[in-house]
PDB file of N, CA and C in Angstrom:
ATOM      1  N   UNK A   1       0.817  -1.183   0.000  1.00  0.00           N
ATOM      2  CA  UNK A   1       0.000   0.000   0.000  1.00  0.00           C
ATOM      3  C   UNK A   1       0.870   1.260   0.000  1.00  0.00           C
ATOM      4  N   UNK A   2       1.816   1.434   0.789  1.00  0.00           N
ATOM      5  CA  UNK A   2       2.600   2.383   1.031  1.00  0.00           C
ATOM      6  C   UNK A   2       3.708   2.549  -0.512  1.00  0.00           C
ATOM      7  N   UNK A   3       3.839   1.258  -1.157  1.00  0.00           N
ATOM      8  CA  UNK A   3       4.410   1.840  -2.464  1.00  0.00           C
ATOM      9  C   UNK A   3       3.224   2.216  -3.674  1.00  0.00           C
ATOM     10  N   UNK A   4       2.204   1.683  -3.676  1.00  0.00           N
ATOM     11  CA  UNK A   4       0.950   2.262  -4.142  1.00  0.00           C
ATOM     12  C   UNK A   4       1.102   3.911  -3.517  1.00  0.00           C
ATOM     13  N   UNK A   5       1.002   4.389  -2.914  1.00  0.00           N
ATOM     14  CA  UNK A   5       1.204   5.760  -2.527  1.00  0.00           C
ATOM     15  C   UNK A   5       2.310   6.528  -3.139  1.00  0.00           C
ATOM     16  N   UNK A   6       3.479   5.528  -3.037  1.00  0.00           N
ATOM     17  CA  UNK A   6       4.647   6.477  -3.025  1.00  0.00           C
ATOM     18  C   UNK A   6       4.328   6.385  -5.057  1.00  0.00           C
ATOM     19  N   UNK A   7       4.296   5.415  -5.706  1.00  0.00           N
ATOM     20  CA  UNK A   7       3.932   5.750  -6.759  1.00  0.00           C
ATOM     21  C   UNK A   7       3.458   6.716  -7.313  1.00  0.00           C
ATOM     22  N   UNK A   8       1.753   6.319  -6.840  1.00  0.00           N
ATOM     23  CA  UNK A   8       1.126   7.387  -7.423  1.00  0.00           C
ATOM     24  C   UNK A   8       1.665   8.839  -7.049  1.00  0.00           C
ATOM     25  N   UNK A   9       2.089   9.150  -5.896  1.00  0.00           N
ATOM     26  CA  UNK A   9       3.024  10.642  -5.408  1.00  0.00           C
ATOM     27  C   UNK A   9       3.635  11.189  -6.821  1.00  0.00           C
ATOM     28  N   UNK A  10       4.657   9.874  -6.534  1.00  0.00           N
ATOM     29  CA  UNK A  10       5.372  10.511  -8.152  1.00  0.00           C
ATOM     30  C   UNK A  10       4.765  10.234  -9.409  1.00  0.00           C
ATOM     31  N   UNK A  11       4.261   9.519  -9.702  1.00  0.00           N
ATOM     32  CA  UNK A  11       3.624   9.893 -11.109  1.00  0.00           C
ATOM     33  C   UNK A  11       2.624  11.483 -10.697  1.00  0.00           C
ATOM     34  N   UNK A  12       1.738  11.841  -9.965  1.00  0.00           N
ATOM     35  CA  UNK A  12       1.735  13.149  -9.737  1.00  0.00           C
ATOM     36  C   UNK A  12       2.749  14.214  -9.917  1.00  0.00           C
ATOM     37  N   UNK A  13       3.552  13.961  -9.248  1.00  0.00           N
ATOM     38  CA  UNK A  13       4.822  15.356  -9.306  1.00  0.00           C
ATOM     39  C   UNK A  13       5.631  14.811 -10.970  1.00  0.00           C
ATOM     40  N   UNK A  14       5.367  13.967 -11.845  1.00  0.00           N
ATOM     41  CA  UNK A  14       6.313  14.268 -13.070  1.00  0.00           C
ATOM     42  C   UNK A  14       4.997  14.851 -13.773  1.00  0.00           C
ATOM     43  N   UNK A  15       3.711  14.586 -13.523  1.00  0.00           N
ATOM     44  CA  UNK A  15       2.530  15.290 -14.514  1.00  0.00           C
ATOM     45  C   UNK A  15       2.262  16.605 -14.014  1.00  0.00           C
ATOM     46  N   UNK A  16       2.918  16.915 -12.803  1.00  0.00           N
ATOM     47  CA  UNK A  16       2.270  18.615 -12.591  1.00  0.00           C
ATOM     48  C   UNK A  16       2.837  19.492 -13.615  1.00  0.00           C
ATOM     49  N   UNK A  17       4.574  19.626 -13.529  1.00  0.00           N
ATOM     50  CA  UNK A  17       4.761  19.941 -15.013  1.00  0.00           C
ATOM     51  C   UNK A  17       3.946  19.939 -16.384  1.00  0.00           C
ATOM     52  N   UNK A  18       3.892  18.962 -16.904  1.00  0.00           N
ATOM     53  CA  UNK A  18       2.763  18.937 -17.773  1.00  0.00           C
ATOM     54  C   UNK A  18       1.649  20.121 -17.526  1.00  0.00           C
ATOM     55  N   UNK A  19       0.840  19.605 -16.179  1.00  0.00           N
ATOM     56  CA  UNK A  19      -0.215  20.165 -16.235  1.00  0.00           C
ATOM     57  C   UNK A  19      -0.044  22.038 -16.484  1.00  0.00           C
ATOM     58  N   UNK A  20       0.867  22.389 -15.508  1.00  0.00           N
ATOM     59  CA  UNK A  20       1.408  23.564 -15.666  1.00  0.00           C
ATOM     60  C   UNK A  20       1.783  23.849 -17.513  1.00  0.00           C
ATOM     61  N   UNK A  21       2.751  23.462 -18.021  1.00  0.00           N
ATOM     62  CA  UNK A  21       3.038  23.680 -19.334  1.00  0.00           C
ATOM     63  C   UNK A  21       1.517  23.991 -20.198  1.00  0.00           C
ATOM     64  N   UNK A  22       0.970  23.119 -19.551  1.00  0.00           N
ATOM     65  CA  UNK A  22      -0.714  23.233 -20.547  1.00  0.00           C
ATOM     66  C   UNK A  22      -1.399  25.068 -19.923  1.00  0.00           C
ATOM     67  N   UNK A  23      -1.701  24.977 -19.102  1.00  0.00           N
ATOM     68  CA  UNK A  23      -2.248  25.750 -18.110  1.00  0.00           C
ATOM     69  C   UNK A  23      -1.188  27.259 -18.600  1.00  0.00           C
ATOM     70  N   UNK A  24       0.432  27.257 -19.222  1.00  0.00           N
ATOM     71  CA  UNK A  24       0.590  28.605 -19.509  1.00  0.00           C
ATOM     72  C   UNK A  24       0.426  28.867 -20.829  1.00  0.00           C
ATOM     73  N   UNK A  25       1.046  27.668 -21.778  1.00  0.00           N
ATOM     74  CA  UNK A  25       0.090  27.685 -23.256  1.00  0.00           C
ATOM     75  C   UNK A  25      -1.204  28.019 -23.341  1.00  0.00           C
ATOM     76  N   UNK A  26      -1.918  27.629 -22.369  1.00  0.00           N
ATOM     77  CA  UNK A  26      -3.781  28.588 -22.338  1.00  0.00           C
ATOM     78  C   UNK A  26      -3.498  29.950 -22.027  1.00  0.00           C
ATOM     79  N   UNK A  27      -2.527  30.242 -21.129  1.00  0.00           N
ATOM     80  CA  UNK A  27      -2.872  31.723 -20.703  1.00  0.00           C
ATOM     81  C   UNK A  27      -1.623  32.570 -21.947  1.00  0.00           C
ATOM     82  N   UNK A  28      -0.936  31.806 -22.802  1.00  0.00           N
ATOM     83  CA  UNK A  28      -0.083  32.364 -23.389  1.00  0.00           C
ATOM     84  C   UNK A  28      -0.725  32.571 -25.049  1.00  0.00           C
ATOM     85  N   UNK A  29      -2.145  31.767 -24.951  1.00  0.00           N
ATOM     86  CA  UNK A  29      -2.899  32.408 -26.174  1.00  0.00           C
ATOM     87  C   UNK A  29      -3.776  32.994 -26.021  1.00  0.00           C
ATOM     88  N   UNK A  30      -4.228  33.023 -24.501  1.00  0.00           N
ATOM     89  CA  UNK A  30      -5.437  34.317 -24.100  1.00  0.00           C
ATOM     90  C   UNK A  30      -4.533  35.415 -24.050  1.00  0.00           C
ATOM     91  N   UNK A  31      -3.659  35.554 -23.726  1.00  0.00           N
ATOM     92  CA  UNK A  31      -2.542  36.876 -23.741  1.00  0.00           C
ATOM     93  C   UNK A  31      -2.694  37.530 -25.597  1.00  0.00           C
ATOM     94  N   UNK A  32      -2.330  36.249 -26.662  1.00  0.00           N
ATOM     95  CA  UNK A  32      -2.142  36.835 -27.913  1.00  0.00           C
ATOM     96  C   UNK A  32      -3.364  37.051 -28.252  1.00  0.00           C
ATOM     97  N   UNK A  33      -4.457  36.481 -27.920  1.00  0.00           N
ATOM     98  CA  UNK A  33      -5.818  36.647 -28.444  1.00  0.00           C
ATOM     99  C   UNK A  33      -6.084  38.289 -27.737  1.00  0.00           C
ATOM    100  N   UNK A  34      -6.129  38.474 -26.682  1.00  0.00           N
ATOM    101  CA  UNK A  34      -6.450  39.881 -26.122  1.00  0.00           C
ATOM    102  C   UNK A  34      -5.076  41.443 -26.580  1.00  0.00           C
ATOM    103  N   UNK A  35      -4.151  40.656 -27.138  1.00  0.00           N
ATOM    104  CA  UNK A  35      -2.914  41.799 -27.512  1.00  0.00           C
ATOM    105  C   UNK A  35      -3.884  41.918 -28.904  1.00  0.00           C
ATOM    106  N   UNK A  36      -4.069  40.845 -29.958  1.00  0.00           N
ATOM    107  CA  UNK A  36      -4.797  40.951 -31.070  1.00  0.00           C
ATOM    108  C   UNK A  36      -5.663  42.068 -31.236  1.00  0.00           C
ATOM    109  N   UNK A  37      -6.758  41.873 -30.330  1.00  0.00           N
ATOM    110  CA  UNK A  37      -7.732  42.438 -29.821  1.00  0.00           C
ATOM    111  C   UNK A  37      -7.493  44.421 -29.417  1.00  0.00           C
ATOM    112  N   UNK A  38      -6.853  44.239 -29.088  1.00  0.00           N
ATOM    113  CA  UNK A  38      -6.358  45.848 -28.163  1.00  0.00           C
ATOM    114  C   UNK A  38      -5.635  46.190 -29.547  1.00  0.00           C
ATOM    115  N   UNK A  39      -5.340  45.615 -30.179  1.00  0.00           N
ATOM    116  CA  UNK A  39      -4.367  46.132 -31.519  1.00  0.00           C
ATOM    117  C   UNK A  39      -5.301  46.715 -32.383  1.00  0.00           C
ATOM    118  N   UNK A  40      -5.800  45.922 -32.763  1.00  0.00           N
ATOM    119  CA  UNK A  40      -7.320  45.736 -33.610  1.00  0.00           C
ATOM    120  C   UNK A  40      -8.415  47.423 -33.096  1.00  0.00           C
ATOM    121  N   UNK A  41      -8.233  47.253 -31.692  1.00  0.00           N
ATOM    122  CA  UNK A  41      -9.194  48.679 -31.481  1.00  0.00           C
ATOM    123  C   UNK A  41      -7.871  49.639 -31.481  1.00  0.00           C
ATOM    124  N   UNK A  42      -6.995  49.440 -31.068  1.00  0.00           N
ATOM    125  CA  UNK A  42      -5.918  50.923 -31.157  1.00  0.00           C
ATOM    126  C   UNK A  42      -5.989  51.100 -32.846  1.00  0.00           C
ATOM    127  N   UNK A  43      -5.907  50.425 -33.626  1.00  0.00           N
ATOM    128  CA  UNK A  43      -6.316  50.911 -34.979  1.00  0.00           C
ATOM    129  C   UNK A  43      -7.447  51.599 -35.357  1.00  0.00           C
ATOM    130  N   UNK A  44      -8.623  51.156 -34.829  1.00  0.00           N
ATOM    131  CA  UNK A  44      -9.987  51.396 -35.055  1.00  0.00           C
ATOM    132  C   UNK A  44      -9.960  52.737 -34.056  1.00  0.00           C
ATOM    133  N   UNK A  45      -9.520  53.163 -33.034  1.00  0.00           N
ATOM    134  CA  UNK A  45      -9.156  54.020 -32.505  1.00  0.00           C
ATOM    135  C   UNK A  45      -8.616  55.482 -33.150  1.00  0.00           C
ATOM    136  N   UNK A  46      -7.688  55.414 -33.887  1.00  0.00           N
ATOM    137  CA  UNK A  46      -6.673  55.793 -34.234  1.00  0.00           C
ATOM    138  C   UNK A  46      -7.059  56.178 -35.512  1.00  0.00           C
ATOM    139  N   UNK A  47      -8.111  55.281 -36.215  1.00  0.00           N
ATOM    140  CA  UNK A  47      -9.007  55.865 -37.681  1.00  0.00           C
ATOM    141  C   UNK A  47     -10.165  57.011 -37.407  1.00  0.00           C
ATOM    142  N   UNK A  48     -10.928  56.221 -36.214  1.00  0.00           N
ATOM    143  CA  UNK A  48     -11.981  57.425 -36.068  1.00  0.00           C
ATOM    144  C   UNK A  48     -11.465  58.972 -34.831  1.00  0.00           C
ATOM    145  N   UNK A  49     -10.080  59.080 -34.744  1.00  0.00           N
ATOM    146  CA  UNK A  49     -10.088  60.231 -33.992  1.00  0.00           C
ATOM    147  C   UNK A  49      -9.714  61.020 -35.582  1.00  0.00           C
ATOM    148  N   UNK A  50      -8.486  60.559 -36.193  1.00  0.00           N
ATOM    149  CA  UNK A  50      -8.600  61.181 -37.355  1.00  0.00           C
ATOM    150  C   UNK A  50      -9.774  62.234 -38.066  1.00  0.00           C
ATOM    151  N   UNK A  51     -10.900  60.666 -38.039  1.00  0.00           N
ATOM    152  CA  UNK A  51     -11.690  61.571 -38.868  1.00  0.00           C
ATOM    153  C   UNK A  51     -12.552  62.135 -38.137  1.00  0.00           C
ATOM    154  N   UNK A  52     -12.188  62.074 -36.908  1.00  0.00           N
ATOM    155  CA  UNK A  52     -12.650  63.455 -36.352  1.00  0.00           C
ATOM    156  C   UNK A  52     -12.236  64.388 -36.204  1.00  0.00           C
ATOM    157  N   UNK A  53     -10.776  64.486 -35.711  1.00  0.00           N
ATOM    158  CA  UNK A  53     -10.280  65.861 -36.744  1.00  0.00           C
ATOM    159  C   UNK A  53     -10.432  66.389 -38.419  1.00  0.00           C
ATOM    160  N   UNK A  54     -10.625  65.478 -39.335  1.00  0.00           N
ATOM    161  CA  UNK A  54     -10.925  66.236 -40.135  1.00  0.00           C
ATOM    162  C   UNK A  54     -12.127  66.569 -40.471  1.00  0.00           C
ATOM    163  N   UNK A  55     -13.021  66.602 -39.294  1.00  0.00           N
ATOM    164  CA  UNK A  55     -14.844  66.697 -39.765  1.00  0.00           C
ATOM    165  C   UNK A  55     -14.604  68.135 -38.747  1.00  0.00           C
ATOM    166  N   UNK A  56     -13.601  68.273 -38.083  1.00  0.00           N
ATOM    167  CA  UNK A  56     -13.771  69.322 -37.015  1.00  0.00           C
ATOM    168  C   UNK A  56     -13.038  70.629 -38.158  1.00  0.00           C
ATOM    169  N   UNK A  57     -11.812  69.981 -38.872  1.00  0.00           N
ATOM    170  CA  UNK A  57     -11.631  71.009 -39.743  1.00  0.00           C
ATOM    171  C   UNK A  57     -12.783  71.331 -40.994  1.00  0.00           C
ATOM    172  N   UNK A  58     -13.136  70.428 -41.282  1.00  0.00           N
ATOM    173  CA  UNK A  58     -14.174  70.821 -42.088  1.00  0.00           C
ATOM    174  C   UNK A  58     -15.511  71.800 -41.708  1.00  0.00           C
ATOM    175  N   UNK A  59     -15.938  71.622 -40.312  1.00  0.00           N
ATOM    176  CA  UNK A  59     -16.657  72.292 -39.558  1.00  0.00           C
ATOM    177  C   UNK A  59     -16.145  73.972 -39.578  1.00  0.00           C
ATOM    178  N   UNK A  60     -14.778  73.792 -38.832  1.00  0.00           N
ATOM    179  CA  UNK A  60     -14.452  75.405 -38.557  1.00  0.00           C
ATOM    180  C   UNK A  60     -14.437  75.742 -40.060  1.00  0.00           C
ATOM    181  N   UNK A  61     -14.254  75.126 -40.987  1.00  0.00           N
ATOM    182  CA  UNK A  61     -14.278  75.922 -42.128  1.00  0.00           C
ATOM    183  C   UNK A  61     -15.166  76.395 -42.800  1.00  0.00           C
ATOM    184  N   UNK A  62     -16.466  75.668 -42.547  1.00  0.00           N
ATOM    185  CA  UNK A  62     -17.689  76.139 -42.941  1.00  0.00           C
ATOM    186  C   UNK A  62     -18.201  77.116 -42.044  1.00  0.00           C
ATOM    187  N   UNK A  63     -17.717  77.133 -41.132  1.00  0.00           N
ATOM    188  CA  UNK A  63     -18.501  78.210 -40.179  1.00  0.00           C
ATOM    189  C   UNK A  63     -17.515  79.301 -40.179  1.00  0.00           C
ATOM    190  N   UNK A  64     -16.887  79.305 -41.150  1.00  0.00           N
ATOM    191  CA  UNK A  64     -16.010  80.663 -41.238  1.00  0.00           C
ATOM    192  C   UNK A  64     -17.035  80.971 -42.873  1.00  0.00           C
ATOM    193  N   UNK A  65     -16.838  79.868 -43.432  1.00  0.00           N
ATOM    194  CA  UNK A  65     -17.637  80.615 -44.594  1.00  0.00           C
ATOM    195  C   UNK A  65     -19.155  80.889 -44.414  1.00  0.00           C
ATOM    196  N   UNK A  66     -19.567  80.202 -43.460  1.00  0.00           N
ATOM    197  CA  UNK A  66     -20.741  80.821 -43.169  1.00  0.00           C
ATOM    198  C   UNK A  66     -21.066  82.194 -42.346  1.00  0.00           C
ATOM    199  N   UNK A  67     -20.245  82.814 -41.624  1.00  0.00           N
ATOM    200  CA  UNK A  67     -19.824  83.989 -41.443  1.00  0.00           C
ATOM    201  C   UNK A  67     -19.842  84.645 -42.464  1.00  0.00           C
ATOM    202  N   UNK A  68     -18.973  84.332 -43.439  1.00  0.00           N
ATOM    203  CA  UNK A  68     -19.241  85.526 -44.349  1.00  0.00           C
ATOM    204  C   UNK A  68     -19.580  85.240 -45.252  1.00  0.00           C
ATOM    205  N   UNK A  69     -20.789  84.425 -45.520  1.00  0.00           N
ATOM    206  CA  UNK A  69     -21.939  84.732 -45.881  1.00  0.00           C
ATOM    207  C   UNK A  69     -23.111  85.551 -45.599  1.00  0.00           C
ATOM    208  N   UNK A  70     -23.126  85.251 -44.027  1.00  0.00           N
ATOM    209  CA  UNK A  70     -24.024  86.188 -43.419  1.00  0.00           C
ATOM    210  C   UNK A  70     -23.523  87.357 -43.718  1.00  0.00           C
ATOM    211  N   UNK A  71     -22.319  87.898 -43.557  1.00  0.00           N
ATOM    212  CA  UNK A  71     -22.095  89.248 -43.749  1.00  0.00           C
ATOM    213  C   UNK A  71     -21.924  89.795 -44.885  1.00  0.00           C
ATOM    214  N   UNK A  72     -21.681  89.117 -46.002  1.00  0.00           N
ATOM    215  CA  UNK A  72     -22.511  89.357 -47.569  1.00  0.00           C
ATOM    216  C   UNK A  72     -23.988  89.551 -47.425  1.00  0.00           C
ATOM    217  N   UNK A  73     -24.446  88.682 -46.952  1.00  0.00           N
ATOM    218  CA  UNK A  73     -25.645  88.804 -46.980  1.00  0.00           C
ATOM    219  C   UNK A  73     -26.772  89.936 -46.295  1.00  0.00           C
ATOM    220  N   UNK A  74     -25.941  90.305 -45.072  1.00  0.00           N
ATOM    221  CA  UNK A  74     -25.947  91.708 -44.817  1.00  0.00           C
ATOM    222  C   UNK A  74     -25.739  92.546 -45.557  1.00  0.00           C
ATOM    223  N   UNK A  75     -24.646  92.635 -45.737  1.00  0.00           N
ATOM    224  CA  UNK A  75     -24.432  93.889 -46.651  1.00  0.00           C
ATOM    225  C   UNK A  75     -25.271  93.814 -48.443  1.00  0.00           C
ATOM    226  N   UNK A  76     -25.729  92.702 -48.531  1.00  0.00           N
ATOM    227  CA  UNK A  76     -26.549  92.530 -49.682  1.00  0.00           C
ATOM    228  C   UNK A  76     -28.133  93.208 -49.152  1.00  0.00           C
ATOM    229  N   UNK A  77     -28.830  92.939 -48.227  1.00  0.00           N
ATOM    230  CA  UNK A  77     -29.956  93.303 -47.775  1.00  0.00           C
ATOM    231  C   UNK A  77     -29.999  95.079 -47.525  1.00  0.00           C
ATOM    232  N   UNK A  78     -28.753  95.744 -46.991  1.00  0.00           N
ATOM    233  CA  UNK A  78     -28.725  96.944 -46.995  1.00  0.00           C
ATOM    234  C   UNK A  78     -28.598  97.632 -48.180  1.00  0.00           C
ATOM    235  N   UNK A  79     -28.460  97.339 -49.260  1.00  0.00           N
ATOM    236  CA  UNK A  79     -28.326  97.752 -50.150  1.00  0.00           C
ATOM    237  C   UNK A  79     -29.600  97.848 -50.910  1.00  0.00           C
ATOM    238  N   UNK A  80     -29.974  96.570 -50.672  1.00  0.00           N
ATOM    239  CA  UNK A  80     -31.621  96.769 -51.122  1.00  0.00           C
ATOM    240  C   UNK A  80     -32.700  97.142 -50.532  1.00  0.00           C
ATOM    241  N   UNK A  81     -32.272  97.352 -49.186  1.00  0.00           N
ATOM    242  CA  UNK A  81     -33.385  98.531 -48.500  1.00  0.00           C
ATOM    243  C   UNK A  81     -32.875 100.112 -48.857  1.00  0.00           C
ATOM    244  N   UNK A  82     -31.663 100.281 -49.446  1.00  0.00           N
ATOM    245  CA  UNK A  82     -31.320 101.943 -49.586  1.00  0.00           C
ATOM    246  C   UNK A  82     -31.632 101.976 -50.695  1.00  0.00           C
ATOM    247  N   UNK A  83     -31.996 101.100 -52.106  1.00  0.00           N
ATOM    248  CA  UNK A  83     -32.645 101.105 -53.124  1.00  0.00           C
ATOM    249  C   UNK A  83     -33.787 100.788 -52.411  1.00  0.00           C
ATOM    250  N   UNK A  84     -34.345 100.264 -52.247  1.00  0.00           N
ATOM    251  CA  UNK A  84     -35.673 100.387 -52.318  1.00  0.00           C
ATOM    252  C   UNK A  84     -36.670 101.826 -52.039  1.00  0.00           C
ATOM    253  N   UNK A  85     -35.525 102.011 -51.033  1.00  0.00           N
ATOM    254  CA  UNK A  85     -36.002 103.298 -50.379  1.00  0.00           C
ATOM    255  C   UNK A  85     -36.161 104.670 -51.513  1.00  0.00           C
ATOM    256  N   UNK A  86     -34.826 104.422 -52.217  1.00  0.00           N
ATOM    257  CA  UNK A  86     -34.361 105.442 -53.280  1.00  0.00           C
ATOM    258  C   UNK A  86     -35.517 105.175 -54.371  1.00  0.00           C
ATOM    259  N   UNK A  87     -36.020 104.041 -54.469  1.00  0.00           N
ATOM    260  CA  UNK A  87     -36.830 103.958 -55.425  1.00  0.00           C
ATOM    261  C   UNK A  87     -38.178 104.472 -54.937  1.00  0.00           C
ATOM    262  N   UNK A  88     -38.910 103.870 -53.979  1.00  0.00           N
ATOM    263  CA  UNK A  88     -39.655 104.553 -53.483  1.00  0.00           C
ATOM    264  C   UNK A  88     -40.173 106.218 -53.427  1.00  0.00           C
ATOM    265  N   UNK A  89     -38.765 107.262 -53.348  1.00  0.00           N
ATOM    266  CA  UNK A  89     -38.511 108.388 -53.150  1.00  0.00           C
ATOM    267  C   UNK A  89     -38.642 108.582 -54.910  1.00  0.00           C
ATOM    268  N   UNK A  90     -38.285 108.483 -55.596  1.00  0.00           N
ATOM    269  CA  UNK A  90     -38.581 108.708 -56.979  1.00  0.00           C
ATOM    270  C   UNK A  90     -40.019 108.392 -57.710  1.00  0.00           C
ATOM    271  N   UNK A  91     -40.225 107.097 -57.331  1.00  0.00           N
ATOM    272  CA  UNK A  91     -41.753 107.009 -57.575  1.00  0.00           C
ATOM    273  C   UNK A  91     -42.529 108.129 -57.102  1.00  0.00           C
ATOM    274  N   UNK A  92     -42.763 108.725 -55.726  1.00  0.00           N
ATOM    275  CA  UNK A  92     -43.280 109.554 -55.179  1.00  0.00           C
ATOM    276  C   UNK A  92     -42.812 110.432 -56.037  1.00  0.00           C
ATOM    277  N   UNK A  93     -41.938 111.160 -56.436  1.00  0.00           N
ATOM    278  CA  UNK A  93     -41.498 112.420 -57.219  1.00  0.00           C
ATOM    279  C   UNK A  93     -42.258 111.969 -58.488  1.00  0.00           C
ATOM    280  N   UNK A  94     -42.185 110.728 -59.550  1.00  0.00           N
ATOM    281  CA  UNK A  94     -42.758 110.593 -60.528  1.00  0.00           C
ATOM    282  C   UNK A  94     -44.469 111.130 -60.031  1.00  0.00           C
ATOM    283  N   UNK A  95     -44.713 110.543 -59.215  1.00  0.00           N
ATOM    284  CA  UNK A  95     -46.209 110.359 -59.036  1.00  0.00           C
ATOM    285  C   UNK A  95     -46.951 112.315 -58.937  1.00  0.00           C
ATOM    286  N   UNK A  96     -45.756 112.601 -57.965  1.00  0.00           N
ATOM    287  CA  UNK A  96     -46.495 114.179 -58.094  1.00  0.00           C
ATOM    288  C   UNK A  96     -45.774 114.946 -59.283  1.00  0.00           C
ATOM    289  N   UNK A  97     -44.911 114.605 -60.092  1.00  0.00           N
ATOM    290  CA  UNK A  97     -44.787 115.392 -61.581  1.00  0.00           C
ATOM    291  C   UNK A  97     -46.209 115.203 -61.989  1.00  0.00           C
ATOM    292  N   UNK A  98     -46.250 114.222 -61.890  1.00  0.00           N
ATOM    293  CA  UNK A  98     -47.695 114.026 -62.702  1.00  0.00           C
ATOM    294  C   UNK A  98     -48.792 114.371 -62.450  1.00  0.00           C
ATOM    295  N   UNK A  99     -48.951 114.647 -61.602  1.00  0.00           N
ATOM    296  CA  UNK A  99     -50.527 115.192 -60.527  1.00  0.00           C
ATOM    297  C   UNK A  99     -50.134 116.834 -60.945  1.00  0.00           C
ATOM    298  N   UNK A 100     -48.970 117.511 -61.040  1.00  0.00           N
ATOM    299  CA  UNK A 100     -48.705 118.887 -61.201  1.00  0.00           C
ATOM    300  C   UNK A 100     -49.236 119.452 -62.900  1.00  0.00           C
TER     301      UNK A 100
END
């Protein structure tokens, strides 16, 4: 009985090795599977900040041209209220030549 023990002892202690060797090969492809992984989003990362800088340049740039648009567009509207006005003021002059 007692070499039944001492046996099995050691056939235990030459398979823990083993078991271990198995046990870091698992954790040594959950390691490459999760580096994969983190790679995979630092790319995907790394694409959409991009194009968010260039949607942010595209932004400030439209809102610069939209600035001055508005301020064309100002200065387009004043112009046609000082004609209008001017026109207005002449019609009235046409209107009483004519009544005279």
């Amino acid at each position: 009985m007692l070499k039944i023990k001492i046996i099995t002892a050691l056939v235990l202690l030459i398979m823990l090795p083993i078991a271990q060797a198995k046990d870091v090969s698992a954790q040594q492809a959950g390691y490459n599977n999760a580096l994969q992984k983190m790679e995979k989003a630092e790319e995907e990362y790394k694409a959409d900040a991009q194009a968010v800088a260039e949607t942010e340049k595209i932004i400030e740039k439209k809102k610069k041209q939209l600035a001055d648009e508005q301020k064309k567009a100002e200065q387009s509207r004043k112009i046609y209220i000082e004609s209008r006005e001017k026109s207005d003021q002449a019609q009235a002059a046409l209107d009483k030549a004519w009544k005279e």
